[in-house]
Protein backbone atom coordinates (compact mmCIF):
# COMPACT_ATOMS: atom_id res chain seq x y z
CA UNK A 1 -37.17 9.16 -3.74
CA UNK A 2 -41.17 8.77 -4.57
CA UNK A 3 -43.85 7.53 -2.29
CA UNK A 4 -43.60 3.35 -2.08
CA UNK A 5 -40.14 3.21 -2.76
CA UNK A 6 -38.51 0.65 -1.26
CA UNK A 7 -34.50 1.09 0.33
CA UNK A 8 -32.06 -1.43 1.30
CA UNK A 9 -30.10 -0.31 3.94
CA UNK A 10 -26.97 -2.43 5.42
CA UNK A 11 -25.19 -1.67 8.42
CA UNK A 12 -21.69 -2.64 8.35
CA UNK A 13 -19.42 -3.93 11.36
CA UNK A 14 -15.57 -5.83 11.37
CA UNK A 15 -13.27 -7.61 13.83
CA UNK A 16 -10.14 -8.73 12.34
CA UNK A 17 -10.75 -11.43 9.26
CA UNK A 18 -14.38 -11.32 9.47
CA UNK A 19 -17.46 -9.09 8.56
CA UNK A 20 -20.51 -8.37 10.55
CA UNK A 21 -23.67 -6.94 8.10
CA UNK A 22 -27.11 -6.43 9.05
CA UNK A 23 -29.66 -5.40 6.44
CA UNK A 24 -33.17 -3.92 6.78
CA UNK A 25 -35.37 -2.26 4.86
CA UNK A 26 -37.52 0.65 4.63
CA UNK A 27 -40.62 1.75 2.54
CA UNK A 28 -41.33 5.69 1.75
CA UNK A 29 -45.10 5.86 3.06
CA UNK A 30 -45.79 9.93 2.97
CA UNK A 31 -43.46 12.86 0.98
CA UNK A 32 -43.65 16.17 0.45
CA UNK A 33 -42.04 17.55 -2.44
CA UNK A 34 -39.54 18.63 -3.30
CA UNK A 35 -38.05 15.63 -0.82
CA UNK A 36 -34.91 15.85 0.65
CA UNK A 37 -32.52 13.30 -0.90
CA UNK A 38 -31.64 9.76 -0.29
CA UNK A 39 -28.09 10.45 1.84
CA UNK A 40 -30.12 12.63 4.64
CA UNK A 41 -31.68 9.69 5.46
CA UNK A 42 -28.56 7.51 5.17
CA UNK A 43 -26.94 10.40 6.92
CA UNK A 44 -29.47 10.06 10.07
CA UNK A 45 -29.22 6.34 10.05
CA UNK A 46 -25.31 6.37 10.31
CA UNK A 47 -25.57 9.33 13.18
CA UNK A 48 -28.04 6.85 15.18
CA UNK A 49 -26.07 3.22 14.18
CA UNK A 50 -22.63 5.68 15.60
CA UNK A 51 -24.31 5.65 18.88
CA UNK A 52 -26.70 2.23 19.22
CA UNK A 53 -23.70 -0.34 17.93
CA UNK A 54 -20.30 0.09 20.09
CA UNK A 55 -21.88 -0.70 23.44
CA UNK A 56 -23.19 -3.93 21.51
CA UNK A 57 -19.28 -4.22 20.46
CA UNK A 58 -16.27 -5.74 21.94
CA UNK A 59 -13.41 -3.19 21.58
CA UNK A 60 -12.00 -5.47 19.04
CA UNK A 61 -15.17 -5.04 16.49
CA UNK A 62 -15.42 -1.30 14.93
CA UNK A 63 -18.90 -0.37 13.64
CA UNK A 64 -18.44 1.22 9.86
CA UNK A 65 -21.32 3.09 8.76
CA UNK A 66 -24.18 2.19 6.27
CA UNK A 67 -24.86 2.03 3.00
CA UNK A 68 -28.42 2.87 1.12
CA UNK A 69 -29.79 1.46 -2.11
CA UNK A 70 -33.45 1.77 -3.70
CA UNK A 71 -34.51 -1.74 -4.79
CA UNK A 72 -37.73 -1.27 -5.78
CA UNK A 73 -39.46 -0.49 -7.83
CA UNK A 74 -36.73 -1.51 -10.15
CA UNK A 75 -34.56 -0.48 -11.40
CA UNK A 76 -32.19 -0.24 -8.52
CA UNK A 77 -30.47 2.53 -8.14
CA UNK A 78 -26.92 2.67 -7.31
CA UNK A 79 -25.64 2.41 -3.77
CA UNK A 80 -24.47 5.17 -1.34
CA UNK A 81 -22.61 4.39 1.76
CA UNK A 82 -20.63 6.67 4.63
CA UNK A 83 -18.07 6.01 6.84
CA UNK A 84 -18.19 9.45 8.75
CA UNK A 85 -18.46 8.37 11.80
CA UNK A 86 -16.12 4.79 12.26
CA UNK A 87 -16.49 3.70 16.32
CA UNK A 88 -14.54 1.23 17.99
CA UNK A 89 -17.21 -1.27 20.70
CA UNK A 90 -16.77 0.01 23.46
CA UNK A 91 -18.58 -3.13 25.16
CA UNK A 92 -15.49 -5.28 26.75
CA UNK A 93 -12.22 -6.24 25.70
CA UNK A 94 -12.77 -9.65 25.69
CA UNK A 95 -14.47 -10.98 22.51
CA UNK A 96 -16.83 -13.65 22.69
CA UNK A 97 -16.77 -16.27 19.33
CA UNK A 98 -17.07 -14.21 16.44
CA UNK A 99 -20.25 -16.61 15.12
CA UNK A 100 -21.79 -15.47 18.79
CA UNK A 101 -24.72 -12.69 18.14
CA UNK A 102 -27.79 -10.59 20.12
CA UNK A 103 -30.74 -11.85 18.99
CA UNK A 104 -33.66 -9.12 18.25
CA UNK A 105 -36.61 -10.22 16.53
CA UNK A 106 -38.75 -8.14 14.10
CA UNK A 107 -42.40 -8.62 14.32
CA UNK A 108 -45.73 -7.51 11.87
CA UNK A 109 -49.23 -7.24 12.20
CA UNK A 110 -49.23 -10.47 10.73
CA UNK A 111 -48.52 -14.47 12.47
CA UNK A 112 -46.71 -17.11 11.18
CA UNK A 113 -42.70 -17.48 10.55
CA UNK A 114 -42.77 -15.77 7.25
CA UNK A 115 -43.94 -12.34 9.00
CA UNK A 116 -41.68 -12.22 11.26
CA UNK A 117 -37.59 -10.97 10.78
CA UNK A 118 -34.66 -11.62 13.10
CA UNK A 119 -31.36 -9.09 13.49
CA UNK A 120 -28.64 -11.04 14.53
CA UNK A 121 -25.75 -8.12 16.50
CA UNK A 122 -22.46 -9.32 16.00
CA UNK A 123 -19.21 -9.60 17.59
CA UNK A 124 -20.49 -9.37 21.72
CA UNK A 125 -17.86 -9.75 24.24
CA UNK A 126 -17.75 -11.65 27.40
CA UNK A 127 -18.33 -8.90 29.88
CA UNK A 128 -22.15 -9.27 28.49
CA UNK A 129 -22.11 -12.71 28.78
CA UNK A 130 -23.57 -13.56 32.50
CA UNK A 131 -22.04 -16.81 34.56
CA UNK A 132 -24.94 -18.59 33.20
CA UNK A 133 -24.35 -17.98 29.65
CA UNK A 134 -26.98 -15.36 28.76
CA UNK A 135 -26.51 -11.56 28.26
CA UNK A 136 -26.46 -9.24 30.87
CA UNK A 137 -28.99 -6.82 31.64
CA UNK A 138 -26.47 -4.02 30.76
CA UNK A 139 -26.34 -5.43 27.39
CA UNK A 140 -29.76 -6.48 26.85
CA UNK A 141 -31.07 -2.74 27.12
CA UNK A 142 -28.23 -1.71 24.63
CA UNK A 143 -30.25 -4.58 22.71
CA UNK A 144 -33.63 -3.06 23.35
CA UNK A 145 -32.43 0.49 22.31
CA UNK A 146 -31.28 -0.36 18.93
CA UNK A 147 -34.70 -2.64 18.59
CA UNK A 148 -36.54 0.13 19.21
CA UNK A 149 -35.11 2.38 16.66
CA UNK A 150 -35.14 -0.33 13.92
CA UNK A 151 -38.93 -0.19 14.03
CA UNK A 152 -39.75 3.76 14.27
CA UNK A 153 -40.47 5.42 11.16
CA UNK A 154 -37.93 8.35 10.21
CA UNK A 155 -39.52 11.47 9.01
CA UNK A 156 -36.36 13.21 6.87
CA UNK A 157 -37.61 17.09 7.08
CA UNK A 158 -36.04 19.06 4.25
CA UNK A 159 -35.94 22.52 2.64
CA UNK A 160 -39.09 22.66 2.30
CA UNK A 161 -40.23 19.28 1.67
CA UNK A 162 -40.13 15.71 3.34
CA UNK A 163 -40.21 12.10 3.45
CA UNK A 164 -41.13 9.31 5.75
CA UNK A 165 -38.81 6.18 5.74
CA UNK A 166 -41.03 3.05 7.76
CA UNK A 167 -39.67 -0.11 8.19
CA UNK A 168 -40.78 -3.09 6.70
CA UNK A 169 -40.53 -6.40 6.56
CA UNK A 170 -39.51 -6.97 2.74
CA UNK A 171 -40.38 -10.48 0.82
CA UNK A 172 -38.04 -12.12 -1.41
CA UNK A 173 -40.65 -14.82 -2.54
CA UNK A 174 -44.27 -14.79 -3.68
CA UNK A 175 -46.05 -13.39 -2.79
CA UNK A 176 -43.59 -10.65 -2.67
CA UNK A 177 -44.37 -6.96 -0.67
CA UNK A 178 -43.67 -5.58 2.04
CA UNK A 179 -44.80 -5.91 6.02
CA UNK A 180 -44.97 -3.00 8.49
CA UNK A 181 -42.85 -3.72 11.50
CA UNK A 182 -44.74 -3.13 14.87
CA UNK A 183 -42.85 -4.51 17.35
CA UNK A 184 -39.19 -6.49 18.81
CA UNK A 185 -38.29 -8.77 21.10
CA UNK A 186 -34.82 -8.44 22.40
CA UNK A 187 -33.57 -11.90 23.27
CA UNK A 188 -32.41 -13.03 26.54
CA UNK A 189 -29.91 -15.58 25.06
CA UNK A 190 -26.92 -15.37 22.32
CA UNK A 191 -27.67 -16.52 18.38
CA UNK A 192 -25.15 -17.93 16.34
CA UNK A 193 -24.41 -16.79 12.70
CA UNK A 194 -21.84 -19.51 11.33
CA UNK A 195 -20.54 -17.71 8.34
CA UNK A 196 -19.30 -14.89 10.70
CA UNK A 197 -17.08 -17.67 12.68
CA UNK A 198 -13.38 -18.46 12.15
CA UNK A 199 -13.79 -21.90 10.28
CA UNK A 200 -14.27 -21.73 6.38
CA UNK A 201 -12.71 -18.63 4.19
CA UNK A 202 -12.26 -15.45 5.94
CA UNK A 203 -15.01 -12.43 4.95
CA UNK A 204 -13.23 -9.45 5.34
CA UNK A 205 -14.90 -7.05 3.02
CA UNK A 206 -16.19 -3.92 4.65
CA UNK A 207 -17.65 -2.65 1.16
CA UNK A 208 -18.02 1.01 2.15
């Protein structure tokens, strides 16, 4: 890793016949050689995702574990991924529609639609889901927790040196760079993410 590197990290869930993936990104912003390597830091993000994820679960869905990739500058580097620590939800037996998310949104320094990112936590079940339709307050702060982490910086310490992951808001389309995330919402009602639903082909492919 080098200062200004960008990584790609996706965080992998599953209920039967379909995939859950969310993907964020980070940005290296201080280092101290000789840094520690890229799978501490995937390492500390699966040991965190292990805890944040199954109450956000129905006890269907499993969380995974994570993969890590450098994307910029290019070229990429290869991918590394760990399944060390695969956890059933632990958040109701009773799964809500598998296109049914939590909604946390990402937010920059900046305004407008472009600056802001949204994390859409799959596979809820219906002991979050209030009379009215809306999460429960039990599941909401299990909302806010994992919002919380998703935009502090992680400082990796090695032997001796050490790197600082931040997360960012990364754009695909000019003109391209990356935003520092500053804050989240953690929404009071449910998303929807179609492709994770039961109509069309089944996604099944935990790539780990």
């Amino acid at each position: 890793m080098a200062l200004n590197d960008v990584y790609e990290v996706k965080i992998f869930c599953s209920m039967p016949r379909q995939t859950g993936l969310n993907v964020r990104h980070y940005k290296v912003t201080a280092s101290v050689a000789p840094e520690p390597p890229a799978s501490a830091f995937m390492d500390f993000l699966d040991q965190q995702f292990a805890a944040q994820y199954p109450p956000l679960l129905n006890t269907t869905a499993f969380y995974h574990g994570v993969s890590v990739q450098k994307i910029l500058p290019l070229p990429k580097s290869v991918a590394i991924t760990t399944d060390a620590r695969r956890a059933s939800g632990t958040g109701g037996s009773d799964p809500m529609p598998k296109q049914v998310s939590g909604v946390i949104t990402l937010r920059t320094l900046l305004a407008g639609r472009r600056n802001r990112g949204r994390v859409f936590v799959p596979f809820p079940s219906e002991q979050s889901n209030t009379l009215e339709g809306v999460p429960t307050g039990l599941y909401g702060l299990s909302l806010i927790i994992l919002g919380d982490f998703l935009i502090q910086p992680v400082n990796i310490v090695g032997l001796p040196g050490s790197a600082t992951y931040t997360p960012v808001l990364n754009h695909r389309t000019p003109p391209f760079g990356q935003e520092i995330l500053v804050s989240r919402v953690a929404r009071g009602i449910w998303g929807t993410q179609r492709r994770r639903g039961d109509y069309g082909s089944p996604n099944i492919d935990v790539d780990l």
